[in-house]
Protein backbone atom coordinates (compact mmCIF):
# COMPACT_ATOMS: atom_id res chain seq x y z
CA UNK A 1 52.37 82.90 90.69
CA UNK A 2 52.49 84.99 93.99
CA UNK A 3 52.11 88.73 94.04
CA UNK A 4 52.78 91.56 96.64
CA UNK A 5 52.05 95.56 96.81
CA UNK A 6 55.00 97.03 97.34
CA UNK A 7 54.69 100.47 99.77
CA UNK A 8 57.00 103.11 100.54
CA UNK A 9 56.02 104.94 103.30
CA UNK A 10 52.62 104.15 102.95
CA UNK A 11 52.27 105.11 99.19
CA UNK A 12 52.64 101.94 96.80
CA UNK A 13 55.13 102.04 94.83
CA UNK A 14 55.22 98.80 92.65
CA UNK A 15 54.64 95.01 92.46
CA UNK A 16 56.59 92.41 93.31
CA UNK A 17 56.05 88.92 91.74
CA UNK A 18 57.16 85.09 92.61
CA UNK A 19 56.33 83.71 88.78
CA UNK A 20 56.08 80.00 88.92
CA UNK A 21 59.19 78.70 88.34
CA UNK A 22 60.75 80.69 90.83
CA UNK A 23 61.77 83.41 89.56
CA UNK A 24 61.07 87.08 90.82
CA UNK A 25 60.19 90.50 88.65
CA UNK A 26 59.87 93.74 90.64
CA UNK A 27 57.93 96.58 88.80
CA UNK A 28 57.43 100.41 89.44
CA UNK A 29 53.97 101.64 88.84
CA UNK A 30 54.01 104.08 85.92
CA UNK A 31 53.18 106.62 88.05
CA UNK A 32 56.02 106.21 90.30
CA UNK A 33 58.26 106.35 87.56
CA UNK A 34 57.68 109.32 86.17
CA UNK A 35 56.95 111.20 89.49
CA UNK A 36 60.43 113.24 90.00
CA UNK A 37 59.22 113.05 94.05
CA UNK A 38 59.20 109.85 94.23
CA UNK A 39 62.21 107.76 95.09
CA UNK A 40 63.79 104.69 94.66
CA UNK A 41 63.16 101.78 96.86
CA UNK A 42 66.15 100.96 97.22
CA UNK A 43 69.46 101.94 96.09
CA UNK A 44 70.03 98.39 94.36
CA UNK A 45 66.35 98.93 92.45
CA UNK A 46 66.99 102.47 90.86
CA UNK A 47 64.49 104.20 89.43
CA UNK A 48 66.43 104.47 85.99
CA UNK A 49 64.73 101.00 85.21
CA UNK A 50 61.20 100.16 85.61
CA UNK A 51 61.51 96.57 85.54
CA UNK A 52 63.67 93.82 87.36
CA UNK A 53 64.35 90.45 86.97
CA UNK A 54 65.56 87.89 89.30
CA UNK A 55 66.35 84.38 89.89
CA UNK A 56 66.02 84.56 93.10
CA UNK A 57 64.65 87.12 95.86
CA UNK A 58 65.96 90.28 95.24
CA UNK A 59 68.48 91.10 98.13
CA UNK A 60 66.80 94.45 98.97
CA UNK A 61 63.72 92.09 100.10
CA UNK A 62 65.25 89.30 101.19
CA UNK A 63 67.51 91.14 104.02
CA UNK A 64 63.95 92.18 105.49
CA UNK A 65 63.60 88.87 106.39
CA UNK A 66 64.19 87.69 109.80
CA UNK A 67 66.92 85.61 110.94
CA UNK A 68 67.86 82.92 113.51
CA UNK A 69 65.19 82.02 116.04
CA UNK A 70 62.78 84.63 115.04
CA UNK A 71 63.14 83.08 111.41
CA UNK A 72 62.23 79.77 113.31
CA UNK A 73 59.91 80.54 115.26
CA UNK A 74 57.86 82.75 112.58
CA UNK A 75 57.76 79.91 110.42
CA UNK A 76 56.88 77.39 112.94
CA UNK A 77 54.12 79.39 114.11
CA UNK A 78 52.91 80.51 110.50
CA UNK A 79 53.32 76.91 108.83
CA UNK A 80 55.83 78.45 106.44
CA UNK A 81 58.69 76.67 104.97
CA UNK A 82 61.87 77.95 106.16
CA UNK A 83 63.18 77.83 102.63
CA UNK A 84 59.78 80.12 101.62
CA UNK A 85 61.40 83.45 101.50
CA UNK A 86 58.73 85.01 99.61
CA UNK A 87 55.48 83.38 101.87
CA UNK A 88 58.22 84.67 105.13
CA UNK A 89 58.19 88.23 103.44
CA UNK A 90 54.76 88.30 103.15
CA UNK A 91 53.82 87.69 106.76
CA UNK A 92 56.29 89.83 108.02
CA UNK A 93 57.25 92.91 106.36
CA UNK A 94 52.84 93.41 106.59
CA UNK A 95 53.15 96.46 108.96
CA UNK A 96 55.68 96.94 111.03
CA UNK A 97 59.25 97.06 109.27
CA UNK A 98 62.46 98.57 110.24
CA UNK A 99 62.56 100.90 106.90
CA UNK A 100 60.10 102.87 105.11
CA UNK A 101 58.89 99.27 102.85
CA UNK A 102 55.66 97.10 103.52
CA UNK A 103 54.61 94.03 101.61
CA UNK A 104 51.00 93.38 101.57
CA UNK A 105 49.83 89.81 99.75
CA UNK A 106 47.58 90.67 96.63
CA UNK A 107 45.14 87.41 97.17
CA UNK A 108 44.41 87.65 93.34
CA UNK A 109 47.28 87.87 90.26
CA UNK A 110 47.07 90.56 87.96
């Protein structure tokens, strides 16, 4: 199992989760929830659920991935699998992102 801190413009927002068969969960923190303030991630991860289930990567996340040569040439230099989409996310949606999302790795599950 693989975990990530999920930010929204700096504030984190929830936890995203590669279990080990694959599959993905995002989660809202409690706090986030219930904090009227606070919005969604994303308009495909509504706050009216807390919880989300997936298969695969969540679309949201996945189109923060980069394409092409960049793809290539990020996972050449990294050592990541190309097929890796969560390992990809994690290196590069750290810092520096196009929206108001960051990923950061959490080294150990909880």
């Amino acid at each position: 199992m693989r975990q990530a801190k999920i930010f929204f413009k700096g504030k984190e927002a929830g936890i995203l989760t590669q279990h080990d068969d694959g599959s993905f969960r995002y989660r809202y923190h409690d706090q986030w929830i219930v904090d009227i303030g606070k919005p969604s991630i994303s308009p495909t991860l509504p706050k009216a659920q807390q919880e989300y289930r997936s298969e695969y990567l969540f679309p949201f996340f996945y189109n923060m991935l980069p394409e092409g040569t960049n793809k290539q040439l990020v996972c050449r230099h990294m050592r990541i699998d190309k097929n890796d989409y969560f390992g990809l996310l994690l290196t590069t949606a750290r810092n520096d992102t196009i929206g108001a999302v960051t990923v950061k790795k959490i080294e150990e599950p909880t």
